[in-house]
N, C-alpha and C. Protein backbone atom coordinates (compact mmCIF):
# COMPACT_ATOMS: atom_id res chain seq x y z
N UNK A 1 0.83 -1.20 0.00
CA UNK A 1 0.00 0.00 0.00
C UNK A 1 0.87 1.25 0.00
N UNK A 2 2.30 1.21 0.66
CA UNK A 2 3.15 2.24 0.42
C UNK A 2 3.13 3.02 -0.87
N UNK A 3 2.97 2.17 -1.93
CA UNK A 3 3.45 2.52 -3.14
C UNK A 3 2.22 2.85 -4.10
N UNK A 4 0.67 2.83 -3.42
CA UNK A 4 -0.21 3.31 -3.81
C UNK A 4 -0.23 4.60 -3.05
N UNK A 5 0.30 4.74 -1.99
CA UNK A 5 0.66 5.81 -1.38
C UNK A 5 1.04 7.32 -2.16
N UNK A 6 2.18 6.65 -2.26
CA UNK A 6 2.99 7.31 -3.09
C UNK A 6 2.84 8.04 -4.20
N UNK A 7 1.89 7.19 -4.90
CA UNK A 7 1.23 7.26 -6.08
C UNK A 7 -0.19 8.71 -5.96
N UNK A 8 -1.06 8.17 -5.12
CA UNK A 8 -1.92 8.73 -4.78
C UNK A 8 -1.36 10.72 -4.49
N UNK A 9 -0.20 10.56 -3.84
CA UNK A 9 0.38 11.77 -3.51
C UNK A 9 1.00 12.61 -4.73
N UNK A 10 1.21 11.85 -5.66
CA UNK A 10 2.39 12.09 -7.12
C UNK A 10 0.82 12.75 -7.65
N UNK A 11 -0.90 12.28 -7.86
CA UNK A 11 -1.61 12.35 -8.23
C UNK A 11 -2.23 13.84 -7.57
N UNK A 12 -2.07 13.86 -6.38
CA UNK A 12 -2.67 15.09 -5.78
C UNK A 12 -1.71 16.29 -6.30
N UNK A 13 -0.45 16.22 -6.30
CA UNK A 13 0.80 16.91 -6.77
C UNK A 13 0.41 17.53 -8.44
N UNK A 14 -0.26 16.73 -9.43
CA UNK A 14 -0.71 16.77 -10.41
C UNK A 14 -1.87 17.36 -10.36
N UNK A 15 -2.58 17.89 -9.32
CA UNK A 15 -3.84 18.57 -9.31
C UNK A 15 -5.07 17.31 -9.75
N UNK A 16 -4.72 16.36 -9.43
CA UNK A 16 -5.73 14.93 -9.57
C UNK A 16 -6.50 14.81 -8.38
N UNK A 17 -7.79 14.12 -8.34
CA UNK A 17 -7.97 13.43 -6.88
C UNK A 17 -7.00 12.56 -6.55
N UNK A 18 -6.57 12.29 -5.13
CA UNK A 18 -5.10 11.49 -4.81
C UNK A 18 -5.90 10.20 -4.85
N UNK A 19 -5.55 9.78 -5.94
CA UNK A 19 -5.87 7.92 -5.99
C UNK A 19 -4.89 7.13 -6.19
N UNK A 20 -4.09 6.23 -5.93
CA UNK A 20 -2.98 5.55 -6.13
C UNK A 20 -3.40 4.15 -6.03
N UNK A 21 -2.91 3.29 -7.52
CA UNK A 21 -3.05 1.91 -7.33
C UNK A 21 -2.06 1.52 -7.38
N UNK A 22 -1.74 -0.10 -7.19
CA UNK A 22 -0.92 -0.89 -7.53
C UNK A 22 -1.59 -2.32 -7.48
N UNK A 23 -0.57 -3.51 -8.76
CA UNK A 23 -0.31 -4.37 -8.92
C UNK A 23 0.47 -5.26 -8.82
N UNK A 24 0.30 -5.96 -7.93
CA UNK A 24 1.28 -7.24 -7.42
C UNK A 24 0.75 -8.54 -8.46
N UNK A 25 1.88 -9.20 -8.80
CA UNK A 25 1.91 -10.82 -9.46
C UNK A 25 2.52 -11.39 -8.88
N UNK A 26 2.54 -12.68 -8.32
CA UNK A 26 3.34 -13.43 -7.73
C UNK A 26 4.04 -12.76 -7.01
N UNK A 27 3.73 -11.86 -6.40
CA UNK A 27 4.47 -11.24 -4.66
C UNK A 27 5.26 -10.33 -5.49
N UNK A 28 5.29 -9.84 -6.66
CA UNK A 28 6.20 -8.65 -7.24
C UNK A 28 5.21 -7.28 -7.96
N UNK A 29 5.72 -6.44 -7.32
CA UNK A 29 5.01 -4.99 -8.15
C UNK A 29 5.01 -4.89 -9.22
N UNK A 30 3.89 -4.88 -10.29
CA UNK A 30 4.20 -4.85 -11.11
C UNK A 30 3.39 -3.29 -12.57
N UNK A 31 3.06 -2.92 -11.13
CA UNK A 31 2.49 -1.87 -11.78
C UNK A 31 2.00 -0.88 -10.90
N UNK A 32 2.11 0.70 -10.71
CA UNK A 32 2.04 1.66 -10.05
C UNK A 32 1.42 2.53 -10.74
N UNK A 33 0.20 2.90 -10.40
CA UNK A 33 -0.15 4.28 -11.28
C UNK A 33 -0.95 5.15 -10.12
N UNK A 34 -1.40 6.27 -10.73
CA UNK A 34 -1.90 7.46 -10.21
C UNK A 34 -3.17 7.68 -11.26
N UNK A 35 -4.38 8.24 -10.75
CA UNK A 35 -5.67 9.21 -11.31
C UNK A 35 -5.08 9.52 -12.05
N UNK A 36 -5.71 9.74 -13.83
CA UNK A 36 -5.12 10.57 -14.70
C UNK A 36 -6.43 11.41 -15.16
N UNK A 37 -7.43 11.46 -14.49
CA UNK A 37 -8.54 11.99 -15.05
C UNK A 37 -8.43 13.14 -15.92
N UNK A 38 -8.25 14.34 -15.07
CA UNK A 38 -7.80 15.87 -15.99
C UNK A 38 -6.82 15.57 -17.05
N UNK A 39 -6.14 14.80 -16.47
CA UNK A 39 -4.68 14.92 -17.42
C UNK A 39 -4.78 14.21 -18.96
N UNK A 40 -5.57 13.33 -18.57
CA UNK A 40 -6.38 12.81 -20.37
C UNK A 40 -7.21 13.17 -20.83
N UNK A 41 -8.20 14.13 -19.98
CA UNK A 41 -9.52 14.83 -20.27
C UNK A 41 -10.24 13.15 -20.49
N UNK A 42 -10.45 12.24 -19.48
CA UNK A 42 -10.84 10.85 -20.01
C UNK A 42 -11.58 10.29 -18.16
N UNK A 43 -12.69 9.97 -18.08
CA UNK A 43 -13.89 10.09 -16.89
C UNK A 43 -13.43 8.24 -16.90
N UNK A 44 -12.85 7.80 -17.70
CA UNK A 44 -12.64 6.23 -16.61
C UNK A 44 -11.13 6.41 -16.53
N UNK A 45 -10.13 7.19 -16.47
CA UNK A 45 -8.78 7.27 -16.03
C UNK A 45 -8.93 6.99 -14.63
N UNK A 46 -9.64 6.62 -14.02
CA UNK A 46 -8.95 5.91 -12.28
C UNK A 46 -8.20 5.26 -12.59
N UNK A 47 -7.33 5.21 -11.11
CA UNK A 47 -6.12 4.45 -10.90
C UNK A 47 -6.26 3.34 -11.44
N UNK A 48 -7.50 2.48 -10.86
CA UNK A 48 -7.82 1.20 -10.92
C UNK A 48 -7.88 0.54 -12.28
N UNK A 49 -8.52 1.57 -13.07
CA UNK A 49 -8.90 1.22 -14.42
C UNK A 49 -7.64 1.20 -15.41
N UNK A 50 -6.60 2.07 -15.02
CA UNK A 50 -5.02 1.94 -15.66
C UNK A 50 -4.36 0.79 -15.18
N UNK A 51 -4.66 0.77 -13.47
CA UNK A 51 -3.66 -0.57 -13.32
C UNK A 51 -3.93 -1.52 -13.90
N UNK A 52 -5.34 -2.20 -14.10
CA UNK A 52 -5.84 -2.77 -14.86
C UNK A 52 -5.33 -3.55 -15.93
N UNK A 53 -5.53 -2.08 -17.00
CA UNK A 53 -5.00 -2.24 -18.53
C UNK A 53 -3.30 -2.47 -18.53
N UNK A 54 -3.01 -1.45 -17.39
CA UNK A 54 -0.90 -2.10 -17.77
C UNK A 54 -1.11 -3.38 -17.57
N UNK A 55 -1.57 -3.68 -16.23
CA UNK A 55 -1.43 -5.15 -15.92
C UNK A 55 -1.59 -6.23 -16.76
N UNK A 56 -2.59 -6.12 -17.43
CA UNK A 56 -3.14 -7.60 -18.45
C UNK A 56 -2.19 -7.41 -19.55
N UNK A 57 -1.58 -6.13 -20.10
CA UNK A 57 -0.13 -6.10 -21.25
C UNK A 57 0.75 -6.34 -20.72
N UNK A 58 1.02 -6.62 -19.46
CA UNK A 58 2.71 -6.76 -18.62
C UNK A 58 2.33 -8.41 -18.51
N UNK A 59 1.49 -9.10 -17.89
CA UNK A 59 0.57 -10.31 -17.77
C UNK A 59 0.47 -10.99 -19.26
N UNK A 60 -0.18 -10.11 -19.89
CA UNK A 60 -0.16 -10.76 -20.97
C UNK A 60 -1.66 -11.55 -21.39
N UNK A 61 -2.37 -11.51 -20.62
CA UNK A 61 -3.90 -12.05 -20.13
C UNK A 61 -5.06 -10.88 -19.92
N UNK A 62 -6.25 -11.73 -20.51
CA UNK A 62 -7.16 -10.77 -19.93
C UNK A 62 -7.59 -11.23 -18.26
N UNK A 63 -6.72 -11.86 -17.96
CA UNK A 63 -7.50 -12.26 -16.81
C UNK A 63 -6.81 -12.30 -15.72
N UNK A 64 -6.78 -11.38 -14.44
CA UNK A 64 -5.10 -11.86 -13.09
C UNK A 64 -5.71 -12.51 -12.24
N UNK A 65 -5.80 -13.01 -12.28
CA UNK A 65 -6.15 -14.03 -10.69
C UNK A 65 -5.14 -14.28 -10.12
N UNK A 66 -4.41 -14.47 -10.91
CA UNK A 66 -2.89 -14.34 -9.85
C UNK A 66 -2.08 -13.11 -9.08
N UNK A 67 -3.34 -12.29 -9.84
CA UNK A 67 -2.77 -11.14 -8.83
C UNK A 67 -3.52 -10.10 -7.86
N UNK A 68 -3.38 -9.34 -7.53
CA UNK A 68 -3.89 -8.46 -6.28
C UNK A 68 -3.63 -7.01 -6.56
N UNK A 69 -4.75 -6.85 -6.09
CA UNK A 69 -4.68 -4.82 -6.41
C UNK A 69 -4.95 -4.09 -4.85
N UNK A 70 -3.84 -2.88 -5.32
CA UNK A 70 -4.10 -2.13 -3.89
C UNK A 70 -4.47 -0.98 -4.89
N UNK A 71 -5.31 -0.02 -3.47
CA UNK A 71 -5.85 0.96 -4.06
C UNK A 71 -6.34 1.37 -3.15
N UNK A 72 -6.08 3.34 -3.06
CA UNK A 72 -6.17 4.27 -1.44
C UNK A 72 -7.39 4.12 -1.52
N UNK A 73 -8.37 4.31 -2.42
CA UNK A 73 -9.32 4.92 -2.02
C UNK A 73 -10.43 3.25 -2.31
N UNK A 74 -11.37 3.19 -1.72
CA UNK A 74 -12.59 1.94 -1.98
C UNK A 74 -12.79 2.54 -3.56
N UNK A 75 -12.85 1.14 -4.33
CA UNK A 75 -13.48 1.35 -5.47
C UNK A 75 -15.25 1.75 -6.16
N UNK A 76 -15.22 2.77 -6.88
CA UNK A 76 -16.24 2.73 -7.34
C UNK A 76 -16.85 1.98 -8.16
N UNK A 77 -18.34 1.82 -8.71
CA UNK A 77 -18.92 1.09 -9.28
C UNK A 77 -17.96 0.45 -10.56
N UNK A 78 -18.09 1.74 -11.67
CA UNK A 78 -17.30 1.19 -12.56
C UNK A 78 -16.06 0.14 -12.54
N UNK A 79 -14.80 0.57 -11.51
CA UNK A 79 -13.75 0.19 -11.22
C UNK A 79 -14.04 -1.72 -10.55
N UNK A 80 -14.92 -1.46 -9.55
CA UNK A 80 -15.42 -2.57 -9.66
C UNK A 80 -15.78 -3.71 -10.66
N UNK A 81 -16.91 -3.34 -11.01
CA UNK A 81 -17.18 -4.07 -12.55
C UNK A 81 -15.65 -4.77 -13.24
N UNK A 82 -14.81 -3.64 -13.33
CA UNK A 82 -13.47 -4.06 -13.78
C UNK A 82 -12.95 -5.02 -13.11
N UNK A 83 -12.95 -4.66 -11.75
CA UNK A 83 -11.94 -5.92 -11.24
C UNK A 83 -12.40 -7.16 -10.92
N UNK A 84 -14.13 -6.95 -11.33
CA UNK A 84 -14.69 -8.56 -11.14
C UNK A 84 -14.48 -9.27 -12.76
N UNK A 85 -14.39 -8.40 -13.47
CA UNK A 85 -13.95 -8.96 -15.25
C UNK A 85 -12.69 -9.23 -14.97
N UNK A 86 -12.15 -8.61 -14.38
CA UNK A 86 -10.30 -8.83 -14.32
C UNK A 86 -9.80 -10.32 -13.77
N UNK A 87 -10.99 -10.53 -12.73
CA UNK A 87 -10.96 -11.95 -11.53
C UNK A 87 -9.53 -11.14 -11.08
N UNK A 88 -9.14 -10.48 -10.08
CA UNK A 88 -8.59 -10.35 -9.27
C UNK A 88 -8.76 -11.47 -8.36
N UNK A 89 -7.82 -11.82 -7.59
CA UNK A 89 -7.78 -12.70 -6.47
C UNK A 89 -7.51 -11.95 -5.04
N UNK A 90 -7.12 -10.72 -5.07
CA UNK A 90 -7.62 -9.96 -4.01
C UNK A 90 -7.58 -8.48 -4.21
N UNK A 91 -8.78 -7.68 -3.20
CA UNK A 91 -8.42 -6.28 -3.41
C UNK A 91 -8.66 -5.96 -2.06
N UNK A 92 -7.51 -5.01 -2.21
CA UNK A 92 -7.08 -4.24 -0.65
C UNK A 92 -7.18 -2.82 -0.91
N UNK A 93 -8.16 -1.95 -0.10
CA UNK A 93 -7.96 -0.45 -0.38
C UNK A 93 -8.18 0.00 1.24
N UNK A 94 -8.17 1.03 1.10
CA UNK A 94 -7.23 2.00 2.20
C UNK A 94 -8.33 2.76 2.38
N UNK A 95 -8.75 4.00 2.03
CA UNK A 95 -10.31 4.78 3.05
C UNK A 95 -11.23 4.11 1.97
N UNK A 96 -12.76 4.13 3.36
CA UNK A 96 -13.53 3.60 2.53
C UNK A 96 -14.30 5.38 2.02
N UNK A 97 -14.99 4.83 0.72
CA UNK A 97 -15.97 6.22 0.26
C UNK A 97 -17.26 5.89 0.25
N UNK A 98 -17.91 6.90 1.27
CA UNK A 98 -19.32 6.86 1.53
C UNK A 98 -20.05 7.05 0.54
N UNK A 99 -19.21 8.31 -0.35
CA UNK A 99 -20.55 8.55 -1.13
C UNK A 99 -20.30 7.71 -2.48
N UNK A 100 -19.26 7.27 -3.38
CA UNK A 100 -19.55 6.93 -4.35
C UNK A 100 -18.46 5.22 -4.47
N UNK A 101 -18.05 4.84 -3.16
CA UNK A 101 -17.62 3.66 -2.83
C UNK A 101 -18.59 2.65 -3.00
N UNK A 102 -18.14 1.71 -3.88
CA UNK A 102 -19.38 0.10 -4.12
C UNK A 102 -18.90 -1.26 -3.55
N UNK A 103 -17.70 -1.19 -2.71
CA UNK A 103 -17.52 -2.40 -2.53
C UNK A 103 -17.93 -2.84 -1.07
N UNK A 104 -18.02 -2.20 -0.09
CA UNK A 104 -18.78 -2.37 1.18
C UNK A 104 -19.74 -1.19 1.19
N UNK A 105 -19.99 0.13 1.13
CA UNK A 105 -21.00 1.15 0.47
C UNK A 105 -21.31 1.38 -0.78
N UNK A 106 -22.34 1.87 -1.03
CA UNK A 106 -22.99 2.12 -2.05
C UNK A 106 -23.89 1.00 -2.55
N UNK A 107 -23.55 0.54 -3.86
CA UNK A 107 -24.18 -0.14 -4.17
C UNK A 107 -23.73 -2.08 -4.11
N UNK A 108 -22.46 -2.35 -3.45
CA UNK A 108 -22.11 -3.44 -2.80
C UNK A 108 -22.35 -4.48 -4.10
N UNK A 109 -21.07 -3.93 -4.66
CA UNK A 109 -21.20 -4.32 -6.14
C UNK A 109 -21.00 -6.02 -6.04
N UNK A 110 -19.91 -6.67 -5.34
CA UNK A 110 -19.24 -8.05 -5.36
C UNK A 110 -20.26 -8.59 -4.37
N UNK A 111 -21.25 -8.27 -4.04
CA UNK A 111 -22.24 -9.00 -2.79
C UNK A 111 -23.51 -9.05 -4.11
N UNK A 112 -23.68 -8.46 -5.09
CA UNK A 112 -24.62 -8.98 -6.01
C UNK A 112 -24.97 -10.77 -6.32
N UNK A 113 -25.92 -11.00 -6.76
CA UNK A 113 -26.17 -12.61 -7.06
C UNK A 113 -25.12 -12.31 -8.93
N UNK A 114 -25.73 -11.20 -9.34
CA UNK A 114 -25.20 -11.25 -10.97
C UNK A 114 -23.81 -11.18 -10.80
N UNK A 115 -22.61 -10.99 -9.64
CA UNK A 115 -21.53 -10.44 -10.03
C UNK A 115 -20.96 -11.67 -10.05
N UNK A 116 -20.66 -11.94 -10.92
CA UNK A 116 -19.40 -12.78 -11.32
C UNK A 116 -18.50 -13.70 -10.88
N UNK A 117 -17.30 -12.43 -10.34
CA UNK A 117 -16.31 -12.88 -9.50
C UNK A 117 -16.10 -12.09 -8.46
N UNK A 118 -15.47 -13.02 -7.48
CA UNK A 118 -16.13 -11.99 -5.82
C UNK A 118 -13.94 -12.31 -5.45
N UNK A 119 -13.61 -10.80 -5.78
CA UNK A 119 -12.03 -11.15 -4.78
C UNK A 119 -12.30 -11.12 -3.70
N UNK A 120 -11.59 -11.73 -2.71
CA UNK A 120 -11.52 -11.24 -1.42
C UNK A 120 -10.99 -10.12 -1.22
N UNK A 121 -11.99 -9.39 -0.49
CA UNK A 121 -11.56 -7.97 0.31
C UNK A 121 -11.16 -7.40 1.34
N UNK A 122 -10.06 -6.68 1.60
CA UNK A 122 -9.88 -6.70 2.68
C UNK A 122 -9.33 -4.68 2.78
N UNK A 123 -10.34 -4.53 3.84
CA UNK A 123 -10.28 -3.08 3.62
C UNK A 123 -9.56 -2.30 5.00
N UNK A 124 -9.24 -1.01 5.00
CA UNK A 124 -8.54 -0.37 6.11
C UNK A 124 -7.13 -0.06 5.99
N UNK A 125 -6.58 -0.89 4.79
CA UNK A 125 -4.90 -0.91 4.86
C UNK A 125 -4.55 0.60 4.70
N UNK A 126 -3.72 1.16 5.21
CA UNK A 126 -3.37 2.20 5.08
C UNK A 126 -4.40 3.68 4.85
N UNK A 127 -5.50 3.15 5.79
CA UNK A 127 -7.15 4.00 5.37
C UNK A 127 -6.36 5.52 6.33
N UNK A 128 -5.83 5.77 7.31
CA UNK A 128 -5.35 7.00 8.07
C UNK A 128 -4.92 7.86 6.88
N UNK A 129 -3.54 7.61 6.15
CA UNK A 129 -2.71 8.42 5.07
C UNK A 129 -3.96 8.64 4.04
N UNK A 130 -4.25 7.60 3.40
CA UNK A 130 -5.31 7.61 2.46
C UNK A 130 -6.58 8.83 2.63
N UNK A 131 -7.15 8.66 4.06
CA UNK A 131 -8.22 10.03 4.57
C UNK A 131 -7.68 11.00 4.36
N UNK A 132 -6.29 11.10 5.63
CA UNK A 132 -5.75 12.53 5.05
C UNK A 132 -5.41 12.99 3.77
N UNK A 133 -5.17 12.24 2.75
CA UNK A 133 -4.67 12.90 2.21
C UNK A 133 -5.56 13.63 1.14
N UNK A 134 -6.90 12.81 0.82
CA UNK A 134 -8.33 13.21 0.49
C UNK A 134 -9.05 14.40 1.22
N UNK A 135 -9.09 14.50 2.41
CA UNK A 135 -9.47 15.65 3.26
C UNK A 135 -8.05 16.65 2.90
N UNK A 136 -6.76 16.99 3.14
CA UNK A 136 -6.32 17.90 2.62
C UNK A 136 -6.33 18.61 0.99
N UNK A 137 -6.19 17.41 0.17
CA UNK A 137 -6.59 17.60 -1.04
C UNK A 137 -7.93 18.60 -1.22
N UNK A 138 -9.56 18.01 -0.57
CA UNK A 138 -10.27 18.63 -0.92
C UNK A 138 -10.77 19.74 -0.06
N UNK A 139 -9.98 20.07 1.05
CA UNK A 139 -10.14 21.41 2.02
C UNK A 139 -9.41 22.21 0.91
N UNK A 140 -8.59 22.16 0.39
CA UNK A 140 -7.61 22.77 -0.43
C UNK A 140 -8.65 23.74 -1.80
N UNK A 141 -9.63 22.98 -1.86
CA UNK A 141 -10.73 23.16 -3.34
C UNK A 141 -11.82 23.83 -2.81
N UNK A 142 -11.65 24.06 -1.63
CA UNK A 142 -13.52 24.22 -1.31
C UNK A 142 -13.23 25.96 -0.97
C-alpha cells in the first residue's frame, strides 16, 4: 500500500484526486499508477482502471487471478465491474468512500447474485494516510 501511497500523492501533486493503485503478481510490483482523469480529459482514467490495462499487457492475459490490487481509495462502481472482469484474487484499499464507494458502500457491487467474481476484500490498509490525504486535497478546493 506504500506505493499506492505514493502514487496517490504524485496524483494530488498533479492537481488529480489522490488515488494511487498498484499491482502485485506473484508477490512482485508490477504496476504503479496514479488518477489521470484531468490529465487525459478521459472520466474512466482511475487508478484502478489503468492498473488494470498495464497489468493484463505486462501479464499478458485478460485475466489476473494471480494477482492483487491495492488501491487508497474503496473502489467505485465502474472500477469494480473491472476488477470482477479482471478476476482479481484480491483487493485491498485503504479509506472507505461513503458517497460513491461500491464495494462495502454504495451499491455493494461483489455481494450482487449477478456479479461474477467476488475477490476477497480486505479493507482499512493504510485508510489514516489515504483520509488525510483526500481531506487535505479537498479542504484545499472548497
Amino acid at each position: 500500500m506504500d506505493h499506492a501511497l505514493v502514487a496517490a500523492m504524485d496524483a494530488a501533486n498533479a492537481n488529480e484526486v489522490p488515488v494511487g493503485a498498484v499491482v502485485v503478481f506473484r508477490g512482485k510490483v508490477i504496476v504503479t499508477v496514479r488518477n489521470r482523469m484531468r490529465e487525459l480529459n478521459d472520466a474512466t482514467a482511475h487508478a484502478e482502471m489503468l492498473a488494470i490495462s498495464a497489468a493484463m499487457k505486462i501479464v499478458g492475459s485478460g485475466r489476473l487471478n494471480e494477482c492483487d490490487l491495492y488501491v487508497t481509495l474503496e473502489p467505485c462502481t465502474m472500477c469494480a465491474g473491472a476488477i470482477a472482469h479482471a478476476r482479481f484474487r484480491r483487493l485491498y484499499y485503504g479509506a472507505q468512500d461513503k458517497k460513491a464507494g461500491a464495494v462495502e458502500n454504495g451499491v455493494q457491487f461483489f455481494a450482487h447474485a449477478s456479479c461474477h467474481h467476488h475477490p476477497e476484500i480486505i479493507s482499512g490498509i493504510g485508510a489514516e494516510k489515504s483520509e488525510q490525504l483526500l481531506k487535505v486535497f479537498f479542504a484545499a478546493r472548497r
